[in-house]
Protein backbone atom coordinates (compact mmCIF):
# COMPACT_ATOMS: atom_id res chain seq x y z
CA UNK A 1 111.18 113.70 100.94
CA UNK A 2 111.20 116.14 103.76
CA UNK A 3 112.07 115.30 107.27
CA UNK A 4 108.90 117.05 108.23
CA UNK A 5 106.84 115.04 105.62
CA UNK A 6 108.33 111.57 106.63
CA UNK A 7 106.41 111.23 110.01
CA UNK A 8 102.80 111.94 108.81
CA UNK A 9 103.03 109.67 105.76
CA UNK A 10 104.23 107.43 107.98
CA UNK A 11 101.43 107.41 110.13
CA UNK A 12 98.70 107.36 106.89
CA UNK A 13 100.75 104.30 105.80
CA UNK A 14 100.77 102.53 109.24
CA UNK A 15 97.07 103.52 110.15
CA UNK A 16 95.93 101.73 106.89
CA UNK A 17 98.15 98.86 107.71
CA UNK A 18 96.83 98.23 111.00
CA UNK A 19 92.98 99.04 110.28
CA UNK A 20 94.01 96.48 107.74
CA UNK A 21 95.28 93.96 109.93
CA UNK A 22 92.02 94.35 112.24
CA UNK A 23 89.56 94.76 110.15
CA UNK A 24 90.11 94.54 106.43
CA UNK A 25 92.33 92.25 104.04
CA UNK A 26 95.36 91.35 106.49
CA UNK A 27 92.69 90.10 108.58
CA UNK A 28 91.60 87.12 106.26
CA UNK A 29 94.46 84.48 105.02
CA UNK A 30 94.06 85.25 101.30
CA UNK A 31 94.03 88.57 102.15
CA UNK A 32 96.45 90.84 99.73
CA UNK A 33 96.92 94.89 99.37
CA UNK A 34 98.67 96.32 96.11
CA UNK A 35 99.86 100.08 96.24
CA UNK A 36 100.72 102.07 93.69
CA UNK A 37 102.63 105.45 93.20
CA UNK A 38 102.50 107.86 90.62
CA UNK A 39 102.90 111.32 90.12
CA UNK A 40 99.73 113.48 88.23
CA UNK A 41 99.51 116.96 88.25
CA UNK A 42 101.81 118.41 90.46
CA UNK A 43 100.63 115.38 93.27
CA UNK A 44 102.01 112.06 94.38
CA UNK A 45 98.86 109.92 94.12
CA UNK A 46 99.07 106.68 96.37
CA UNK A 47 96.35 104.25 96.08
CA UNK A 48 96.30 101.56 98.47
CA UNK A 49 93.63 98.79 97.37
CA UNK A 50 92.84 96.19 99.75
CA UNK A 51 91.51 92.69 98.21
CA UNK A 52 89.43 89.52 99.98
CA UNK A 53 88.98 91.64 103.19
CA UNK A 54 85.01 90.83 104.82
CA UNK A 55 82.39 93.27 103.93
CA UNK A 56 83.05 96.71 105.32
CA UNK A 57 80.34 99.77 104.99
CA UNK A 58 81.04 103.45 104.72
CA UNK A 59 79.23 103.70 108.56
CA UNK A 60 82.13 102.35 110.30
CA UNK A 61 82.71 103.88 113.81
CA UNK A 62 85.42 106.90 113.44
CA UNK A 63 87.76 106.33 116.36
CA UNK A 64 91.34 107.88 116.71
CA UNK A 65 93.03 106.11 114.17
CA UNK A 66 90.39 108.45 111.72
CA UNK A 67 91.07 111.62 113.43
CA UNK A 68 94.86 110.57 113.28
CA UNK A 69 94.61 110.12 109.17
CA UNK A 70 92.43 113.56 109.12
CA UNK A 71 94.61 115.46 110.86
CA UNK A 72 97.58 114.25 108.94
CA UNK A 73 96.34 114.46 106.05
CA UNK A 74 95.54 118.46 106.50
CA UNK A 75 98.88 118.92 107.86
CA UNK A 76 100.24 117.04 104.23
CA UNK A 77 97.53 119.68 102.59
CA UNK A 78 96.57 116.33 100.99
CA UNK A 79 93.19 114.60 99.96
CA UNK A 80 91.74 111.06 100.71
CA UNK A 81 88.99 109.42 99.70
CA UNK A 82 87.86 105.85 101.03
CA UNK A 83 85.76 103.56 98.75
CA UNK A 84 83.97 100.15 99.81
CA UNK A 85 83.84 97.72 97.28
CA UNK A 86 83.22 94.08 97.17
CA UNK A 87 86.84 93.07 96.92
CA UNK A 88 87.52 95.58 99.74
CA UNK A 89 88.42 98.98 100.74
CA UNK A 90 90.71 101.26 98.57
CA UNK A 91 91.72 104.32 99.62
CA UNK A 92 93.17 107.26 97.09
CA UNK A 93 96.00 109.70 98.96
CA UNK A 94 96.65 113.08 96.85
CA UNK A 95 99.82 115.08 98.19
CA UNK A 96 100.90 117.90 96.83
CA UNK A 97 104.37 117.83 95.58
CA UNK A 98 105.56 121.03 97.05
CA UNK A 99 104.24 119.33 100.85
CA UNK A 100 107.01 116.70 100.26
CA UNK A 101 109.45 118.43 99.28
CA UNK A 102 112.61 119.93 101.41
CA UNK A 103 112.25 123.09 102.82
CA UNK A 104 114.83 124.93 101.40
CA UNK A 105 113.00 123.63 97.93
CA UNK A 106 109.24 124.74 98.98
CA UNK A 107 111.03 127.92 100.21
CA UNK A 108 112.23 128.73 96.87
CA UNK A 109 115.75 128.73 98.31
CA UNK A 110 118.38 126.19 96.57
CA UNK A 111 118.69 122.49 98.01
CA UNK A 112 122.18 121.82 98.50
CA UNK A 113 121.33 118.02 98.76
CA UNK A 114 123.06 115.74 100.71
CA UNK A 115 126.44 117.26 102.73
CA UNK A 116 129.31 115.02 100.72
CA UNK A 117 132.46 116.73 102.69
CA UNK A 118 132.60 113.59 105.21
């Protein structure tokens, strides 16, 4: 993953986890959240499913931690969708491949990988 790419996902991932620890499934004891990776089209596609969290509504109040996950999400050239659902909120990440990937990659240039000569 890019150094430049590290930081926002980062952020999505710890903005979920703490909205989650407030509001949604972390904040219940039998609380649980299951991601899963995979790779479609050209995208990494996380998913991050939340499950026994209290009833939520699409109206919640957008504070900073939304603009935070907007913003970094456009910077990522990524798309997210949040769904309520009785078991709880999931949310669906789409990243472009090429928005992960090193610079000297997205570049078309060669990645040398890691420097070995130390």
């Amino acid at each position: 993953m890019s150094e430049k790419a590290i930081t926002p996902v980062s952020l999505l991932i710890y903005e979920l986890a703490t909205n989650a620890a407030k509001y949604g499934a972390l904040s219940t004891p039998t609380g649980r959240i299951a991601i899963e990776c995979t790779e479609e089209a050209g995208r990494l596609v996380l998913v991050w499913r939340e499950n026994g969290a209290p009833a939520m509504t699409n109206e919640m109040i957008e504070g900073f931690g939304s603009k935070l996950i907007s913003g970094t999400t456009q910077q990522l050239r990524a798309d997210l969708s949040k769904q309520w659902t009785p078991e709880g909120l999931v949310v669906r990440l789409c990243i472009p491949l090429d928005s992960l990937a090193p610079s000297a990659t997205r570049e078309g240039g060669h990645d040398p990988g890691p420097d070995r000569s130390r």
